[in-house]
N, C-alpha and C. Protein backbone atom coordinates (compact mmCIF):
# COMPACT_ATOMS: atom_id res chain seq x y z
N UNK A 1 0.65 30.20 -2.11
CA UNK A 1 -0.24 29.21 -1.54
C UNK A 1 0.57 28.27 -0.64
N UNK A 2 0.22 28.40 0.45
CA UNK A 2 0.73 26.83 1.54
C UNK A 2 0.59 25.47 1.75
N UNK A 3 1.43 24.63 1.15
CA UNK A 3 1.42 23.52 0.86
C UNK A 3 0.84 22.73 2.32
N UNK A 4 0.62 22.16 2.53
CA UNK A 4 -0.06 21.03 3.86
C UNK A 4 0.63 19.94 3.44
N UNK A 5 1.48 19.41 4.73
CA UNK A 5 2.04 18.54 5.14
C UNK A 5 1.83 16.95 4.84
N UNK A 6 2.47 16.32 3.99
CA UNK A 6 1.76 15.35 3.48
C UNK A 6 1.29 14.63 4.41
N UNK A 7 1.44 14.04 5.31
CA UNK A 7 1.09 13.49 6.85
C UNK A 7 -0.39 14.11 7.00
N UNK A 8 -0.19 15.63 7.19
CA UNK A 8 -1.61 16.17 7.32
C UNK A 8 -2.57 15.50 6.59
N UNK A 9 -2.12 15.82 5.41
CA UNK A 9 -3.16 15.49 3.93
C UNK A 9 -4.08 14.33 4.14
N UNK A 10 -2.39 12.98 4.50
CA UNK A 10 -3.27 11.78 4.70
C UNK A 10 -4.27 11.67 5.79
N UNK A 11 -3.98 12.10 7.11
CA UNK A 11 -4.95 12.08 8.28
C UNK A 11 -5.94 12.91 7.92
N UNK A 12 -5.74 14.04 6.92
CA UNK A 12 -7.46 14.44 7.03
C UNK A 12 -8.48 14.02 6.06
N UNK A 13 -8.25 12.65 5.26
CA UNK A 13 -8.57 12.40 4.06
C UNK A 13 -9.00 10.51 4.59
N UNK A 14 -8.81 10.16 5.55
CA UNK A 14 -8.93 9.34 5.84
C UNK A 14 -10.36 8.43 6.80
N UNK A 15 -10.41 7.29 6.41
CA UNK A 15 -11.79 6.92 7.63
C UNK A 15 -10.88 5.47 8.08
N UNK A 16 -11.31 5.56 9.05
CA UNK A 16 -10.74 4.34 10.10
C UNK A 16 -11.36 3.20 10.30
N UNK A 17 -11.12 2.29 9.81
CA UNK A 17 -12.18 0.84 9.91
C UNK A 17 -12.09 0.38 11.60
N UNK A 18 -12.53 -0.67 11.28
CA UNK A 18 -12.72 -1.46 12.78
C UNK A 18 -11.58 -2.45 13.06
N UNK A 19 -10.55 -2.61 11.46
CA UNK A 19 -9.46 -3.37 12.01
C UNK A 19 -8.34 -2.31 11.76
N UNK A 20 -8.73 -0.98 12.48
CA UNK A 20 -7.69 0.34 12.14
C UNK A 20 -6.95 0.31 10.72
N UNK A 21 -7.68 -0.07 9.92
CA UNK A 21 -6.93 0.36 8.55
C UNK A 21 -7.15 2.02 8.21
N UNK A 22 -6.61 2.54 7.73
CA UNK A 22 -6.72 3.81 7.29
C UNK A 22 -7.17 3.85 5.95
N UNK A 23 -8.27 4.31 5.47
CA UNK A 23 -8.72 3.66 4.09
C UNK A 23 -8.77 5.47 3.43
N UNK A 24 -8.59 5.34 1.90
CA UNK A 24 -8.56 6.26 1.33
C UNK A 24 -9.60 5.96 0.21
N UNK A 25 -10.34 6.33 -0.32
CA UNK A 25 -10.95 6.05 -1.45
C UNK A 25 -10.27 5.43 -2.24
N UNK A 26 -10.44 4.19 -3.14
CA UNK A 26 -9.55 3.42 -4.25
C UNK A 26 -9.72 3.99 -5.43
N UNK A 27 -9.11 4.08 -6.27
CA UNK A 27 -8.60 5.07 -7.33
C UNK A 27 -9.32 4.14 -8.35
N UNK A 28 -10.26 4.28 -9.29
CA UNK A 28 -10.61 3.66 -10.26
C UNK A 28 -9.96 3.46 -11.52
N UNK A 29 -9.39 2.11 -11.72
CA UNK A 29 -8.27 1.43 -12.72
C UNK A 29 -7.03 1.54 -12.11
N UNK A 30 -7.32 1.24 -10.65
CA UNK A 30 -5.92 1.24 -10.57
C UNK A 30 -5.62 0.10 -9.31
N UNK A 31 -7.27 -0.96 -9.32
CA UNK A 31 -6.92 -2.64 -8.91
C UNK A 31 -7.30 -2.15 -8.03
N UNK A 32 -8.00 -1.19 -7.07
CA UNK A 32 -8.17 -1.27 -5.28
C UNK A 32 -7.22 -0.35 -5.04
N UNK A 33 -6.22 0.27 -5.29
CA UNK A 33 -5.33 0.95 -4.42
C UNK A 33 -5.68 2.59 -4.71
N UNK A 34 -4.88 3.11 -3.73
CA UNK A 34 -5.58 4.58 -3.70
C UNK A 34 -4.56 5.51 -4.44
N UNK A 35 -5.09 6.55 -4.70
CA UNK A 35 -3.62 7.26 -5.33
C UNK A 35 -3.98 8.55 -4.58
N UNK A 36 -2.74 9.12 -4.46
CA UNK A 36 -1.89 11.06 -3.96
C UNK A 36 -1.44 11.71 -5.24
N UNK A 37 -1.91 12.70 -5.14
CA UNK A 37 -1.55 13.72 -6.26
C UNK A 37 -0.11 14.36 -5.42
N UNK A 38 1.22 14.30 -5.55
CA UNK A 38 2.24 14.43 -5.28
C UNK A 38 3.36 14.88 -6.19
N UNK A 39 3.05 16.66 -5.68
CA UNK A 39 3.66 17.82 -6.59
C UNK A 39 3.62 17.43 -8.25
N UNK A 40 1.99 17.39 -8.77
CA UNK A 40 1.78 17.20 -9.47
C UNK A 40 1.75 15.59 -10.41
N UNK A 41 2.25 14.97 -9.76
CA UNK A 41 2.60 13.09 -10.37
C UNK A 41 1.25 12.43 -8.98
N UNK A 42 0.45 11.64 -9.99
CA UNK A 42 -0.13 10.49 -9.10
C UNK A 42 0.59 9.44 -8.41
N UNK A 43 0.36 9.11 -7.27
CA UNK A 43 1.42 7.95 -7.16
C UNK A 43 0.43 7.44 -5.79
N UNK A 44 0.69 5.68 -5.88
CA UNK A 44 -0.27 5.14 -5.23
C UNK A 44 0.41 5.53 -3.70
N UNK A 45 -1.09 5.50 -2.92
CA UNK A 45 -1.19 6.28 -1.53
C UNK A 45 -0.50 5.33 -0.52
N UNK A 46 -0.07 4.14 -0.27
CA UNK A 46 0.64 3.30 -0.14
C UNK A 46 1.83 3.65 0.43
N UNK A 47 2.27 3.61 -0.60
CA UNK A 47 3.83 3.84 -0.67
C UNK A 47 4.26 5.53 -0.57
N UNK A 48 3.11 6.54 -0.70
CA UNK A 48 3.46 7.36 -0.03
C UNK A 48 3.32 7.47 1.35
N UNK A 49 2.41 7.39 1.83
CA UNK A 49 2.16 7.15 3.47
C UNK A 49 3.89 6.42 3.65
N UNK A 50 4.05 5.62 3.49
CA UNK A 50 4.98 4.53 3.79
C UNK A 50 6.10 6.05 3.97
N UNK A 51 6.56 6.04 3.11
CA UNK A 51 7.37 7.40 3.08
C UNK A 51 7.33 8.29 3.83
N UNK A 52 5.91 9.24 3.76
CA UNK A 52 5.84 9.93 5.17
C UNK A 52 5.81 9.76 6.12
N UNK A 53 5.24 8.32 6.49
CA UNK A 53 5.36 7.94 8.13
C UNK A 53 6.55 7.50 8.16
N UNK A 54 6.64 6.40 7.87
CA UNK A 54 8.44 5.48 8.28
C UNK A 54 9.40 5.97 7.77
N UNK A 55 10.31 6.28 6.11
CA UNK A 55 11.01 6.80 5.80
C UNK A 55 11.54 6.19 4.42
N UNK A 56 12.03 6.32 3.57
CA UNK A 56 12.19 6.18 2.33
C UNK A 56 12.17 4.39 2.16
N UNK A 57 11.60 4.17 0.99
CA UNK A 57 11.44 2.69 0.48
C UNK A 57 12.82 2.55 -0.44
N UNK A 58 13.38 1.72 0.24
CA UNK A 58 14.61 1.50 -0.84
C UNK A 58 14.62 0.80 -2.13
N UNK A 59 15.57 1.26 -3.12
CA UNK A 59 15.70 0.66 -4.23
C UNK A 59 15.15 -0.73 -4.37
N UNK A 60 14.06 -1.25 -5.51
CA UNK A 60 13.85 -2.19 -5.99
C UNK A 60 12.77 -2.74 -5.12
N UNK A 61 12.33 -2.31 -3.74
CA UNK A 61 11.25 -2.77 -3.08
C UNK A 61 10.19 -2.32 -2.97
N UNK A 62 8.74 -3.00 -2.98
CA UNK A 62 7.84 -3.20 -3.12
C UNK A 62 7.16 -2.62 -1.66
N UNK A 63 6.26 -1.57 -1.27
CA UNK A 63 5.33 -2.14 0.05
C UNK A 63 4.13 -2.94 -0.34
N UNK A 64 4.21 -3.59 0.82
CA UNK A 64 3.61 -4.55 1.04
C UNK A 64 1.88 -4.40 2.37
N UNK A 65 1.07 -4.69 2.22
CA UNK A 65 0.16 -4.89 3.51
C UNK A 65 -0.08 -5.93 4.27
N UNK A 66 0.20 -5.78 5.56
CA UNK A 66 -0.23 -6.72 6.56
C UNK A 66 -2.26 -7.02 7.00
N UNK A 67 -2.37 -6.48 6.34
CA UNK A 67 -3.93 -6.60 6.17
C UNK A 67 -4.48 -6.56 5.51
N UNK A 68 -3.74 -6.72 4.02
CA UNK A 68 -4.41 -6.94 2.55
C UNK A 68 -5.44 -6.07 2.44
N UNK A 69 -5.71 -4.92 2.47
CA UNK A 69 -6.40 -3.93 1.93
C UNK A 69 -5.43 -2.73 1.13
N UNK A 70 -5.57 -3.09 -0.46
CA UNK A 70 -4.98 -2.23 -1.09
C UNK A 70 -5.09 -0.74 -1.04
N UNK A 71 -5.99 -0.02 -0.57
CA UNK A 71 -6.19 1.15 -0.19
C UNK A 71 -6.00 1.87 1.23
N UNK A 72 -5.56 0.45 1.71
CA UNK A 72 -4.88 1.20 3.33
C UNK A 72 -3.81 1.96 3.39
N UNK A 73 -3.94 3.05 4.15
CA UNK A 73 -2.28 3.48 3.98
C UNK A 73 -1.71 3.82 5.65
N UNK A 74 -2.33 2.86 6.74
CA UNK A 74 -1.72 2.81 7.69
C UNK A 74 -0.34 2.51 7.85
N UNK A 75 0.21 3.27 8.51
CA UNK A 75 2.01 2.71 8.04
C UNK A 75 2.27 1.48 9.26
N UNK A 76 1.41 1.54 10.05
CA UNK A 76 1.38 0.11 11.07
C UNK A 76 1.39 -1.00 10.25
N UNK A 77 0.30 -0.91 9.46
CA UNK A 77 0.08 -1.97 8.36
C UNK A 77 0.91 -1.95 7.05
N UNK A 78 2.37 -1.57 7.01
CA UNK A 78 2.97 -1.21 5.56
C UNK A 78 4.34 -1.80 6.29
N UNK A 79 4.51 -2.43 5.64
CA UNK A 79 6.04 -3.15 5.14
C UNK A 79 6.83 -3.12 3.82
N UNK A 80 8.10 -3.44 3.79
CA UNK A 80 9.15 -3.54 2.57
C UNK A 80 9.08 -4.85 2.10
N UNK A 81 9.66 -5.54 1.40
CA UNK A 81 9.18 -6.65 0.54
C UNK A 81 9.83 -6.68 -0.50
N UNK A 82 10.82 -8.25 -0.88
CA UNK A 82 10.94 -7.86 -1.97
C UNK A 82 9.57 -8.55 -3.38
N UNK A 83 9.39 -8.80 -4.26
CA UNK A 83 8.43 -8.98 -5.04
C UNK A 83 8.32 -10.78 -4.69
N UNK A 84 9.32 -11.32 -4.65
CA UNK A 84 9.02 -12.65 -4.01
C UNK A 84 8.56 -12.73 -2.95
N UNK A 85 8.79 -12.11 -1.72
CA UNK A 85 8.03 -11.60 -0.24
C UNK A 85 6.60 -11.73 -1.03
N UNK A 86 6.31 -10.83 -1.83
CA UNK A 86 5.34 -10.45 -2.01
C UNK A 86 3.96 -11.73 -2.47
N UNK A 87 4.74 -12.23 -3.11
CA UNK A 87 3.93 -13.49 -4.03
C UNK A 87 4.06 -14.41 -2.68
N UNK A 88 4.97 -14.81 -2.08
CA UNK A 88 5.09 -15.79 -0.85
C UNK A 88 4.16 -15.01 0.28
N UNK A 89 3.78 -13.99 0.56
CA UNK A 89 2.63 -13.31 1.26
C UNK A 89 1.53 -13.94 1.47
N UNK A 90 1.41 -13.60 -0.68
CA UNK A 90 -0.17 -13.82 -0.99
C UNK A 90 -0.30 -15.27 -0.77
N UNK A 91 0.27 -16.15 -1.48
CA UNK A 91 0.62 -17.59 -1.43
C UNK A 91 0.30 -18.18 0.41
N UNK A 92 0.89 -17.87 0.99
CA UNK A 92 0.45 -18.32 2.12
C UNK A 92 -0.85 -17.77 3.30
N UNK A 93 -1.41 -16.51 2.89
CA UNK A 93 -2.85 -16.01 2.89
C UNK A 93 -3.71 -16.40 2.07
N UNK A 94 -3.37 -17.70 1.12
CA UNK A 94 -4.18 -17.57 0.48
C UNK A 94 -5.05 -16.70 -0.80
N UNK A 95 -4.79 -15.82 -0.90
CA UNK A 95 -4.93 -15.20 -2.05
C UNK A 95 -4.60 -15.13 -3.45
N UNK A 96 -3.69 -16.43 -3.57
CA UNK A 96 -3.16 -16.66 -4.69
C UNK A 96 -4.43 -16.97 -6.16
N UNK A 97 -3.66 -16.85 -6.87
CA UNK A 97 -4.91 -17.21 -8.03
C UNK A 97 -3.66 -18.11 -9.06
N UNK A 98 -3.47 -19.53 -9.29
CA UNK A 98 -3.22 -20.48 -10.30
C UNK A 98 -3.88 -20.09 -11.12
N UNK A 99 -3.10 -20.69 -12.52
CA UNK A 99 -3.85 -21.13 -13.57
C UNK A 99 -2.76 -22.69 -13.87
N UNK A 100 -3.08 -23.47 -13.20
CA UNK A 100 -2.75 -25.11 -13.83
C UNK A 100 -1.93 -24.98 -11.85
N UNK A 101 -1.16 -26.06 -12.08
CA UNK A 101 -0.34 -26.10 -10.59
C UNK A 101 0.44 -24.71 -10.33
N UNK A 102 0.37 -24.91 -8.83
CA UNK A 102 1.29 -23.53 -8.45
C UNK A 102 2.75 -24.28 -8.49
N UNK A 103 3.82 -23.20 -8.84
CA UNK A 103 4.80 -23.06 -8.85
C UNK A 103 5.84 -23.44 -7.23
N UNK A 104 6.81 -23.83 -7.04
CA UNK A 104 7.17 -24.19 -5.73
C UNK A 104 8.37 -22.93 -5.90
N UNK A 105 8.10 -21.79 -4.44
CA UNK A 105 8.88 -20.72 -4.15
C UNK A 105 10.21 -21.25 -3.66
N UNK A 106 11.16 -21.35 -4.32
CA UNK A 106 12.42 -21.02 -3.19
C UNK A 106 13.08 -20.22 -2.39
């Protein structure tokens, strides 16, 4: 059997919004994000795209979206990050969720 190109996979599995996100269906229990069945292991669609388009995510980092849609897997829209990036993201989009005062990032 002939495997298809993960690149392929994603472009033919995809619908294109109006702010060019590449949206995949969101994986249920798994917060909004999408998942790839990848040689048998699920793994969120994200960070594979990220991989196939741009090139390996290095140790200890996070991707990240520039358009806050967890199920995008445009690699236009995919960045590295480390987990503080990440919270300082949300934090300044707004998306944060407190419980009592927020914390001050250094």
């Amino acid at each position: 059997m002939k495997t298809i190109p993960l690149k392929i996979r994603i472009q033919n599995n995809i619908t294109i919004s109006d702010k060019d996100c590449w949206l995949l269906p969101p994986h249920k229990g798994c917060n909004g994000y999408a998942k790839l069945k990848v040689q048998g292991v699920h793994k969120r669609a994200h960070r594979v795209a990220y991989e196939a388009f741009v090139g390996p995510i290095p140790e200890g980092m996070l991707v990240l979206h520039r358009c806050d849609i967890r199920h995008c897997v445009n690699p236009e829209h995919l960045f590295v990050g480390t987990a503080k990036q990440n919270t300082q993201d949300m934090i300044e989009k707004g998306r944060a969720r407190f419980v009592g005062r927020p914390k001050k990032l250094v």
